[in-house]
N, C-alpha and C. Protein backbone atom coordinates (compact mmCIF):
# COMPACT_ATOMS: atom_id res chain seq x y z
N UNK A 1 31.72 16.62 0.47
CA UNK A 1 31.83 16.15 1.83
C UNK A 1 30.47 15.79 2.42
N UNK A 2 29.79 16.80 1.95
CA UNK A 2 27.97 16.54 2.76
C UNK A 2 27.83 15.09 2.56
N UNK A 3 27.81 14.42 1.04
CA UNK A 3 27.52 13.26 0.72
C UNK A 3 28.37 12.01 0.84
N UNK A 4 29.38 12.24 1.49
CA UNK A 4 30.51 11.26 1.98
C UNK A 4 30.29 10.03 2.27
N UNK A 5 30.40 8.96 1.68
CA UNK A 5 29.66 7.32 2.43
C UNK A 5 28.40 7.18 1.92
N UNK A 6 27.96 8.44 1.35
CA UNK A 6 26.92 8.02 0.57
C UNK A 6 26.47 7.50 -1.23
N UNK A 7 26.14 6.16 -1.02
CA UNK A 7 26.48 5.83 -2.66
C UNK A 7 25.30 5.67 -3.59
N UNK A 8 23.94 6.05 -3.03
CA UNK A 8 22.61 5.43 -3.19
C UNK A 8 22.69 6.96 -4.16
N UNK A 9 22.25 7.14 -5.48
CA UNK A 9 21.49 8.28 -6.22
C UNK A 9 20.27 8.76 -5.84
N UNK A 10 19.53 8.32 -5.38
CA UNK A 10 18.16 8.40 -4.58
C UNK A 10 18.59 8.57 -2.56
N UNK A 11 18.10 9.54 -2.39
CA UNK A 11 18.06 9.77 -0.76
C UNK A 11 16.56 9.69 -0.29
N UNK A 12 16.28 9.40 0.71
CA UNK A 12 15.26 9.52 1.00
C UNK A 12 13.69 9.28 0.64
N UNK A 13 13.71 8.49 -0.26
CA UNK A 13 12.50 7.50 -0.78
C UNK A 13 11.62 6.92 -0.12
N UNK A 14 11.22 7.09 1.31
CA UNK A 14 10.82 6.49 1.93
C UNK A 14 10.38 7.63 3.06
N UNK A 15 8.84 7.30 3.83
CA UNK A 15 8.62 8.38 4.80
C UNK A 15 7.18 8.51 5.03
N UNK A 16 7.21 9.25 5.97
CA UNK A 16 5.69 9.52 6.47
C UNK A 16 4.54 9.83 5.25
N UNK A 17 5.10 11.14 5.08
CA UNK A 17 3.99 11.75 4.85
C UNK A 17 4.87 12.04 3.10
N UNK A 18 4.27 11.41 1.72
CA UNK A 18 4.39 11.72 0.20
C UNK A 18 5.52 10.61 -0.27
N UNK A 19 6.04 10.04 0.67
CA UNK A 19 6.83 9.22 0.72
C UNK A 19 7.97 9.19 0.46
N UNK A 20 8.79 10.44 1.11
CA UNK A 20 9.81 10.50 0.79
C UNK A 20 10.39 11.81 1.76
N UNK A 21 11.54 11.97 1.39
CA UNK A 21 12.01 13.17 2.93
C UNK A 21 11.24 14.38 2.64
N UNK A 22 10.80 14.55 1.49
CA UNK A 22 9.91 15.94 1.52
C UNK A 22 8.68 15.72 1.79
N UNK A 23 7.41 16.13 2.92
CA UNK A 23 6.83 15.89 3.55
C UNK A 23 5.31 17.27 3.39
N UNK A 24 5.06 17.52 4.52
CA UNK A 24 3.55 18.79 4.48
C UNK A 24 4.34 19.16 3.90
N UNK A 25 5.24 20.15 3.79
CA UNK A 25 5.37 21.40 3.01
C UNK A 25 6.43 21.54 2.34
N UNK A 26 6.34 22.04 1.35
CA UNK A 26 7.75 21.93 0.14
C UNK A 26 8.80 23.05 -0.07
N UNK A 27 9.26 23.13 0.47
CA UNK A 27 10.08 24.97 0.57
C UNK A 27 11.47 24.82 -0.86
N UNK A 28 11.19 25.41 -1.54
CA UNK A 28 12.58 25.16 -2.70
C UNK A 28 12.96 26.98 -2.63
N UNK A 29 14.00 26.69 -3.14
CA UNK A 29 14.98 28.16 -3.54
C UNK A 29 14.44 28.06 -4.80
N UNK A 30 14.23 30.05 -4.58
CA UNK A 30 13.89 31.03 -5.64
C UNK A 30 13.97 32.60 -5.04
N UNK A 31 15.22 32.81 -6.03
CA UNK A 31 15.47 33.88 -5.73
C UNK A 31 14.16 34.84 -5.73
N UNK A 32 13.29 34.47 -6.91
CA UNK A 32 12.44 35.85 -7.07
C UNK A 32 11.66 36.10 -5.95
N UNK A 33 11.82 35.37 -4.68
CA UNK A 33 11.10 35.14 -3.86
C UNK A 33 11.62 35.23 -2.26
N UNK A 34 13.15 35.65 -2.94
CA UNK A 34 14.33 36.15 -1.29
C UNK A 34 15.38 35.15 -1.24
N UNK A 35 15.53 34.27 -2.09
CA UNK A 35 16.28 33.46 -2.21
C UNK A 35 17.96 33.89 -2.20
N UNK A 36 18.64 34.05 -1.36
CA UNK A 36 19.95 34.46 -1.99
C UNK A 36 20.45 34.35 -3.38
N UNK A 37 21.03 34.75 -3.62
CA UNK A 37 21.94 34.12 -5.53
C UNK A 37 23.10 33.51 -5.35
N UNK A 38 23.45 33.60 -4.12
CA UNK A 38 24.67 32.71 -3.92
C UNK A 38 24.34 31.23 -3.26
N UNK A 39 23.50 30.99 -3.02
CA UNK A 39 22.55 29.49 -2.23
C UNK A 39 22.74 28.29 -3.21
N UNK A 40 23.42 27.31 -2.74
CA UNK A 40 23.78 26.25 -3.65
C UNK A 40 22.85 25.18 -3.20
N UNK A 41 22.13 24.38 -4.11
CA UNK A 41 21.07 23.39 -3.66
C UNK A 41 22.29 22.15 -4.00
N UNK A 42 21.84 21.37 -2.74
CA UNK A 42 22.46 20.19 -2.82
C UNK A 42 21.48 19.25 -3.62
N UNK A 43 20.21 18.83 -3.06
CA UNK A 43 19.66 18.19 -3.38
C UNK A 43 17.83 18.88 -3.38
N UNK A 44 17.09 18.24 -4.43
CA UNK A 44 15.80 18.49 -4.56
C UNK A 44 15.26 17.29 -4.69
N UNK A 45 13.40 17.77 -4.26
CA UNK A 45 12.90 16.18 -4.20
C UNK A 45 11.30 16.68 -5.98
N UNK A 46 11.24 15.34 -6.18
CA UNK A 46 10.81 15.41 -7.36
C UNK A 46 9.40 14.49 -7.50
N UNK A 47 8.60 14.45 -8.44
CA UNK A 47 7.81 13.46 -8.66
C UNK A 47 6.68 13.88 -7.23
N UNK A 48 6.37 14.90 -7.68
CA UNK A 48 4.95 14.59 -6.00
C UNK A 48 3.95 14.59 -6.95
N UNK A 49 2.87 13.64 -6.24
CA UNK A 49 1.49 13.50 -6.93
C UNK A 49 0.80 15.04 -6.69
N UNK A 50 -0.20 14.60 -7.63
CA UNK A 50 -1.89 15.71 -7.67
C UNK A 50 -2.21 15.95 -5.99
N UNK A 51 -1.66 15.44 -4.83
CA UNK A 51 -2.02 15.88 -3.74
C UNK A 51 -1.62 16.91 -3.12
N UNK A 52 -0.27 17.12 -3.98
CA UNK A 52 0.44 18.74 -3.76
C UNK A 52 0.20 20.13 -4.50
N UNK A 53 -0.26 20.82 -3.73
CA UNK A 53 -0.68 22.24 -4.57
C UNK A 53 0.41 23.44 -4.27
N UNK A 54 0.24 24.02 -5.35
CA UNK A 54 0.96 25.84 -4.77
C UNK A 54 0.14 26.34 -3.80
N UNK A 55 1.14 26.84 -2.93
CA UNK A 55 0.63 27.63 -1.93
C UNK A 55 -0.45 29.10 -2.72
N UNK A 56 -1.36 29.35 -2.06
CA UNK A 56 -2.68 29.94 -2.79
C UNK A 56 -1.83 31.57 -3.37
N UNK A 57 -0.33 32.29 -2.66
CA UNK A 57 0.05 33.22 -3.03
C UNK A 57 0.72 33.13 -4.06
N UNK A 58 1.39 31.83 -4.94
CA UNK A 58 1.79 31.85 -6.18
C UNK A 58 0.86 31.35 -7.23
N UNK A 59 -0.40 31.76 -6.82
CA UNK A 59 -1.59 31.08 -7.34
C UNK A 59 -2.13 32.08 -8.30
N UNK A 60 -1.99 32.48 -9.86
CA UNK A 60 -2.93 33.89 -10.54
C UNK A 60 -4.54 33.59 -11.00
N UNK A 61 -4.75 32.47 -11.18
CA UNK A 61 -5.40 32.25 -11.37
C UNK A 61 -5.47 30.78 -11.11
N UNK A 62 -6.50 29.77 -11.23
CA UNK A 62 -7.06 28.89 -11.43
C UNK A 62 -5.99 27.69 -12.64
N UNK A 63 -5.53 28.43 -13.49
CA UNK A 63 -5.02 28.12 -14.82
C UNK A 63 -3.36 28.28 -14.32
N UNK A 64 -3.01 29.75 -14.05
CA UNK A 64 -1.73 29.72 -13.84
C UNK A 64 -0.86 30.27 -12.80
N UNK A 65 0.41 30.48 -12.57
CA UNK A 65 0.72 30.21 -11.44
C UNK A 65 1.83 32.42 -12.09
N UNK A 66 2.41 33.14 -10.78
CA UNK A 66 2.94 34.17 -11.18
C UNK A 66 4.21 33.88 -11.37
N UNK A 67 4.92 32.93 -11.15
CA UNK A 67 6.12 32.63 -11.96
C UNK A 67 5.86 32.19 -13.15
N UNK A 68 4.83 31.52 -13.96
CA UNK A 68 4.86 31.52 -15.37
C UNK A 68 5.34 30.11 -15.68
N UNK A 69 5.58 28.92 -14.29
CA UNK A 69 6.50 27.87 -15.01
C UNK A 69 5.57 26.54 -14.79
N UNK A 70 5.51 25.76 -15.54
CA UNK A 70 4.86 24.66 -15.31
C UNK A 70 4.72 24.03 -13.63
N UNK A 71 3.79 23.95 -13.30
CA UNK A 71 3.60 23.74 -11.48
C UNK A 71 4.67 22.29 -11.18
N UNK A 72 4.88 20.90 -12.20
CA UNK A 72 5.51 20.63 -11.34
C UNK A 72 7.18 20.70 -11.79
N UNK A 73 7.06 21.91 -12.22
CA UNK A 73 9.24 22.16 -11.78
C UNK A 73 9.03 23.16 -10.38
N UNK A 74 7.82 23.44 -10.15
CA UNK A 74 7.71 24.76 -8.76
C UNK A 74 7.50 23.48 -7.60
N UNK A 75 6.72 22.50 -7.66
CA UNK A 75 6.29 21.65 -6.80
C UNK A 75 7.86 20.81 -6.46
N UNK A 76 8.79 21.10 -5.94
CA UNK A 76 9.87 20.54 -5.13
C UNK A 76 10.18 21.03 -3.77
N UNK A 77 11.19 20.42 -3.07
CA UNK A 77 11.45 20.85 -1.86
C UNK A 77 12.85 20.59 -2.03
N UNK A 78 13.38 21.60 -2.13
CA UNK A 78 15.29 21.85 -1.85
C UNK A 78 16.33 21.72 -0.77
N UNK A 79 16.94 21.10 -0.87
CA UNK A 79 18.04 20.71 0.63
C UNK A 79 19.10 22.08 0.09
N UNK A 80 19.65 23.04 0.76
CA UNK A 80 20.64 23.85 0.52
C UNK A 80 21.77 23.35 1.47
């Protein structure tokens, strides 16, 4: 129903700020992090350049990050 009338595979491609509906800041679901387990993502945004970083608290080092996962499957922003 959310997506009703909508026929485009791509939403939001277009925009201020990274160019696209995800913007300053990238908030995605993760549970390990308070995320409910029942939270269904509708949609995520993908592809952000080298201008997006982890926030400095999922940061272990320089090299790697404390979830352990390549930075850009962490670098999205989630529609629930």
């Amino acid at each position: 129903m959310i997506f009703c009338g909508i026929e485009d595979e791509i939403i939001g491609d277009f925009g201020l700020s990274g160019g696209g509906a995800a913007g300053f800041e990238l908030d995605r679901v993760d549970c390990r992090l308070g995320s409910p387990a029942n939270i269904q993502i509708v949609a995520s945004s993908e592809g952000h350049d080298e201008s997006f970083k982890l926030v400095p608290e999922e940061q272990l080092t320089h090299i790697s990050n404390w979830p352990r996962e390549p930075v850009d499957r962490l670098l999205r922003a989630d529609m629930v």
